[in-house]
N, C-alpha and C. Protein backbone atom coordinates (compact mmCIF):
# COMPACT_ATOMS: atom_id res chain seq x y z
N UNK A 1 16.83 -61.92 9.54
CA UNK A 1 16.08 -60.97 8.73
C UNK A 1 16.94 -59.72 8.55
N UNK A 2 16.81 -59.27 7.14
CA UNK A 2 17.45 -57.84 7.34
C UNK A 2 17.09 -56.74 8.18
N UNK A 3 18.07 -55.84 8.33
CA UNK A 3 18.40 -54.68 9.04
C UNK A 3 18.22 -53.05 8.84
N UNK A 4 17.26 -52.53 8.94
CA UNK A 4 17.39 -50.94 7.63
C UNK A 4 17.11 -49.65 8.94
N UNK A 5 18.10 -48.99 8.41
CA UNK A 5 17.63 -47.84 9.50
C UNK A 5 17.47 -46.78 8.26
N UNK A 6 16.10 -45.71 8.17
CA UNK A 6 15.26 -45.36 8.10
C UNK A 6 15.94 -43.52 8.20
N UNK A 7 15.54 -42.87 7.78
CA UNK A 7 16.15 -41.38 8.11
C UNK A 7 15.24 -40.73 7.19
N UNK A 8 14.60 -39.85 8.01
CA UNK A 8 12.99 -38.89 7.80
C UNK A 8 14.25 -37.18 7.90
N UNK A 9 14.36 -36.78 6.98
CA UNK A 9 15.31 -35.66 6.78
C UNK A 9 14.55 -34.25 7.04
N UNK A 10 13.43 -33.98 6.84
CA UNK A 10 12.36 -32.94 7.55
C UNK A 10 11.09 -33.21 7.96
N UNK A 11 10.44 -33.28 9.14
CA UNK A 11 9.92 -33.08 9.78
C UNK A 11 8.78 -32.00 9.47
N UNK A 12 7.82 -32.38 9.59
CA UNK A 12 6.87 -31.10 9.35
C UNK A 12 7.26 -30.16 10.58
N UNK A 13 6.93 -28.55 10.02
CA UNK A 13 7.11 -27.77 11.22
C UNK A 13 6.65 -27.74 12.09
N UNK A 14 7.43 -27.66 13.44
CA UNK A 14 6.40 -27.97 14.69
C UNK A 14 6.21 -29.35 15.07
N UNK A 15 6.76 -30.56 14.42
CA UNK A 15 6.71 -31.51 14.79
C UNK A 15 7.68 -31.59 15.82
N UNK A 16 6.92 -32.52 17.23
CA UNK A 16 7.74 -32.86 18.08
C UNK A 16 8.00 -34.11 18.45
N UNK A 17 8.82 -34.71 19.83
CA UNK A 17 9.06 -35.96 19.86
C UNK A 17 8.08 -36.95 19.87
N UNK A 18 6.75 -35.88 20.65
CA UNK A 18 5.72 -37.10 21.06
C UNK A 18 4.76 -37.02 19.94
N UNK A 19 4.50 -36.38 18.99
CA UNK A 19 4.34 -36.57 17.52
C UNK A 19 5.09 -37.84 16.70
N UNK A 20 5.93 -37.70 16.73
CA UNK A 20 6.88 -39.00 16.07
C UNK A 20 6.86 -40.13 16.91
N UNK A 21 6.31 -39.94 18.55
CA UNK A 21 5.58 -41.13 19.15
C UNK A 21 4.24 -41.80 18.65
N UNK A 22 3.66 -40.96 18.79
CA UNK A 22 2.50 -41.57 17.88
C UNK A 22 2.17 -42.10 17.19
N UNK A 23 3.46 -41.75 15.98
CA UNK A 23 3.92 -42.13 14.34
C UNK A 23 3.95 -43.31 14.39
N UNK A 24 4.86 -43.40 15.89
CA UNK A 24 5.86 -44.80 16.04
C UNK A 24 4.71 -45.86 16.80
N UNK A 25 3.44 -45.48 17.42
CA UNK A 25 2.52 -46.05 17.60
C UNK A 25 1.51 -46.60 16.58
N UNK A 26 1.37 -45.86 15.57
CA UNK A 26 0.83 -46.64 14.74
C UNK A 26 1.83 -47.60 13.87
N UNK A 27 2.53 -47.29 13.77
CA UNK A 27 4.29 -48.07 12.99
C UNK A 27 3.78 -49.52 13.85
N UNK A 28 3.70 -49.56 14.93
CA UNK A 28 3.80 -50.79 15.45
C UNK A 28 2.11 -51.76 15.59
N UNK A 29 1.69 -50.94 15.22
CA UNK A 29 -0.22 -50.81 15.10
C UNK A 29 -0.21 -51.94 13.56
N UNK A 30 0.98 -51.51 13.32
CA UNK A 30 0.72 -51.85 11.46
C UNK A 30 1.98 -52.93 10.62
N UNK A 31 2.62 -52.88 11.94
CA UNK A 31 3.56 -53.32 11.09
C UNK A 31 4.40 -55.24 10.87
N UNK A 32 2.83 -55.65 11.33
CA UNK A 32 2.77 -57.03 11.51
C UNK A 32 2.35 -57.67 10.17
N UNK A 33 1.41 -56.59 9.42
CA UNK A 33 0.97 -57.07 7.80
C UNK A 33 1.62 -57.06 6.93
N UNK A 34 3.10 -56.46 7.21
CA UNK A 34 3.99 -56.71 6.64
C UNK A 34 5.43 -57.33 6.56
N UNK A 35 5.45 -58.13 7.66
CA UNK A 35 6.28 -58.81 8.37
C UNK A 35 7.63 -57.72 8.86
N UNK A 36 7.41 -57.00 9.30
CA UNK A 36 7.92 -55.88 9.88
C UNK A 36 8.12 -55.77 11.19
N UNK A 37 9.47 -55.70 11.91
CA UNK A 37 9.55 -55.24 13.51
C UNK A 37 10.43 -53.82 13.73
N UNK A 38 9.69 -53.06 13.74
CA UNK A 38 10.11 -51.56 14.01
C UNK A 38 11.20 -51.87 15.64
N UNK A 39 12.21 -51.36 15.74
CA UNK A 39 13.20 -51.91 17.16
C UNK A 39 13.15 -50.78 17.73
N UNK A 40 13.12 -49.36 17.09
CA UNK A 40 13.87 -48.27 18.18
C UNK A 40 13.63 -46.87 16.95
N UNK A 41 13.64 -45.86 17.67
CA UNK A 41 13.96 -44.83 16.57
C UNK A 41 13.97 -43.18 17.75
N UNK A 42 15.00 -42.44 17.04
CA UNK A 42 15.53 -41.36 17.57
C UNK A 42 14.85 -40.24 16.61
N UNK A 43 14.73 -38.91 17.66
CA UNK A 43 14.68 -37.71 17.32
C UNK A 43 15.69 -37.05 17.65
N UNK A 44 15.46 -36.09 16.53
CA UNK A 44 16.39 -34.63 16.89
C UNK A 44 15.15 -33.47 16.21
N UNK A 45 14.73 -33.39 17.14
CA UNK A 45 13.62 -32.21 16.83
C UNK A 45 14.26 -30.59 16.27
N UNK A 46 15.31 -30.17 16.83
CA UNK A 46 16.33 -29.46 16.78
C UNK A 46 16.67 -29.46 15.27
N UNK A 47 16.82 -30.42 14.61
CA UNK A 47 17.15 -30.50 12.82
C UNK A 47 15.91 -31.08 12.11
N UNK A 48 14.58 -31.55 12.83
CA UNK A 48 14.13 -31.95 12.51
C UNK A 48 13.91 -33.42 11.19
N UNK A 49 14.82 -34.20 12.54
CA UNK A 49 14.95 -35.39 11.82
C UNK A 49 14.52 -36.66 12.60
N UNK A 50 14.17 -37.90 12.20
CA UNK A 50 13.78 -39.33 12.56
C UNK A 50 14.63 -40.22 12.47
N UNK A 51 15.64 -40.84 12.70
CA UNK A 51 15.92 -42.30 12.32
C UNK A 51 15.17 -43.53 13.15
N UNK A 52 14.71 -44.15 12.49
CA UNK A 52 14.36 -45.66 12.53
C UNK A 52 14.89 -46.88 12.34
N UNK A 53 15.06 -47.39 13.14
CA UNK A 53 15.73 -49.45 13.44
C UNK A 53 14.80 -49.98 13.04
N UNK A 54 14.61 -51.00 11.69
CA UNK A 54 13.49 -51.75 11.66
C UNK A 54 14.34 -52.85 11.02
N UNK A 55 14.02 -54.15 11.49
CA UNK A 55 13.79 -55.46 11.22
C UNK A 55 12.83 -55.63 9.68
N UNK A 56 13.16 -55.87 8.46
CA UNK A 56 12.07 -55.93 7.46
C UNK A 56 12.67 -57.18 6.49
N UNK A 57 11.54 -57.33 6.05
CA UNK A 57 12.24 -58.66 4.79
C UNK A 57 12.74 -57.93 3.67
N UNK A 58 12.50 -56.49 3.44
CA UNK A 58 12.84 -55.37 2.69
C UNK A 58 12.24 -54.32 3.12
N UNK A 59 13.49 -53.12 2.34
CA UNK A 59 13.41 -51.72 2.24
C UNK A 59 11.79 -51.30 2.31
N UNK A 60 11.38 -52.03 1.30
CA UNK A 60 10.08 -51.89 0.33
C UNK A 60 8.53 -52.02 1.53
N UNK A 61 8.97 -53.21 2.48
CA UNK A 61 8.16 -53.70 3.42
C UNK A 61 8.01 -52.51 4.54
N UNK A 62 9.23 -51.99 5.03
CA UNK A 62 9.52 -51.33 5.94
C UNK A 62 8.73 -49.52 4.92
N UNK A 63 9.02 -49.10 3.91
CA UNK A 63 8.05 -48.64 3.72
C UNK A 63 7.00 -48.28 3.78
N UNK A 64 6.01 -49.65 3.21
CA UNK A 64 5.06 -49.70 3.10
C UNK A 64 4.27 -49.72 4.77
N UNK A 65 4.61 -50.16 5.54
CA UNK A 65 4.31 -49.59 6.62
C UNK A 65 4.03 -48.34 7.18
N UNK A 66 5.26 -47.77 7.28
CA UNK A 66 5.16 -45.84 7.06
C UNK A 66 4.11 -45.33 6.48
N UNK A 67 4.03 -45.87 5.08
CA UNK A 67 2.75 -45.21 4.42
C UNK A 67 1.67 -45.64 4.86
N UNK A 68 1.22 -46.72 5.27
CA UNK A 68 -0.42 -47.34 5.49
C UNK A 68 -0.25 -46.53 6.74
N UNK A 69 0.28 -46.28 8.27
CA UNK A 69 0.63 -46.46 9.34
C UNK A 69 0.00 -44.46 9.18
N UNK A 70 1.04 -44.01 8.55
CA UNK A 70 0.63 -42.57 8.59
C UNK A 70 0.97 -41.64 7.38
N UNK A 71 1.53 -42.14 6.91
CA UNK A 71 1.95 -41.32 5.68
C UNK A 71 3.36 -40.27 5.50
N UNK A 72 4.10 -40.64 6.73
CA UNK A 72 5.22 -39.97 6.52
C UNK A 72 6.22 -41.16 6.13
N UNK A 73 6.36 -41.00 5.29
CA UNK A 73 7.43 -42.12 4.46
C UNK A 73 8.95 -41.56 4.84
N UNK A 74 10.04 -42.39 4.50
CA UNK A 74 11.50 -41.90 5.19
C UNK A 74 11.62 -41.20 3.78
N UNK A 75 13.01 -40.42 4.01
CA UNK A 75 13.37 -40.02 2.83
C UNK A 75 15.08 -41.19 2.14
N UNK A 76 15.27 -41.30 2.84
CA UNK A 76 16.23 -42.24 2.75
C UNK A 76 16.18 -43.64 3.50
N UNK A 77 16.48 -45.25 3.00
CA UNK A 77 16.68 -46.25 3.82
C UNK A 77 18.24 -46.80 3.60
N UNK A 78 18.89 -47.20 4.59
CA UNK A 78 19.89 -47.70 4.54
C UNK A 78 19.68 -49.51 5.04
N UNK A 79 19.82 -50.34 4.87
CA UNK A 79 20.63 -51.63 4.82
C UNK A 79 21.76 -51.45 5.72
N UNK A 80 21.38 -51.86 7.63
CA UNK A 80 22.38 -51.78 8.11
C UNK A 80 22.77 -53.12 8.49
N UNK A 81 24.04 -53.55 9.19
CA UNK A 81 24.42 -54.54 9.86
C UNK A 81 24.80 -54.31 11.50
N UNK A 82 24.67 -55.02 12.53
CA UNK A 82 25.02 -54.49 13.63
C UNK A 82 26.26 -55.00 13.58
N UNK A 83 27.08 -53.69 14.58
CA UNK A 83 28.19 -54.11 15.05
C UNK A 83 28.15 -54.20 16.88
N UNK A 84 29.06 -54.43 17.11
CA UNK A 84 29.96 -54.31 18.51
C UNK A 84 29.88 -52.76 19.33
């Protein structure tokens, strides 16, 4: 299955890590209706940013999750591959 990591570029103000836990609790609450496996995702509260590891059959899937889930959609998705 493809590979997309996810990058949320601002943060509402005042958002913190265990805020974007939550996020990431419903992410996984939700993200079976779309054949979606969320893997991992980092903060930097400091720049107020998200990246997300998700497993999706598409960009589009991995989306649509975000939005049903909570409504903070990424601002950018990338199509990654793992390396070494």
């Amino acid at each position: 299955m493809p590979m997309f990591m996810d990058v949320h570029e601002n943060l509402p103000e005042g958002a913190t890590a265990a805020d974007v836990a939550h996020a990431h609790e419903a992410d996984l609450a939700t993200q079976s209706a779309h054949g979606v496996k969320y893997v991992k995702y980092w903060v930097d509260e400091k720049e107020r940013k998200v990246f997300c590891l998700v497993e999706a059959p598409s960009a589009e899937a991995a989306e649509a999750v975000h939005r049903e889930a909570h409504g903070l959609v990424a601002d950018r998705i990338f199509e990654v591959v793992e390396g070494s």
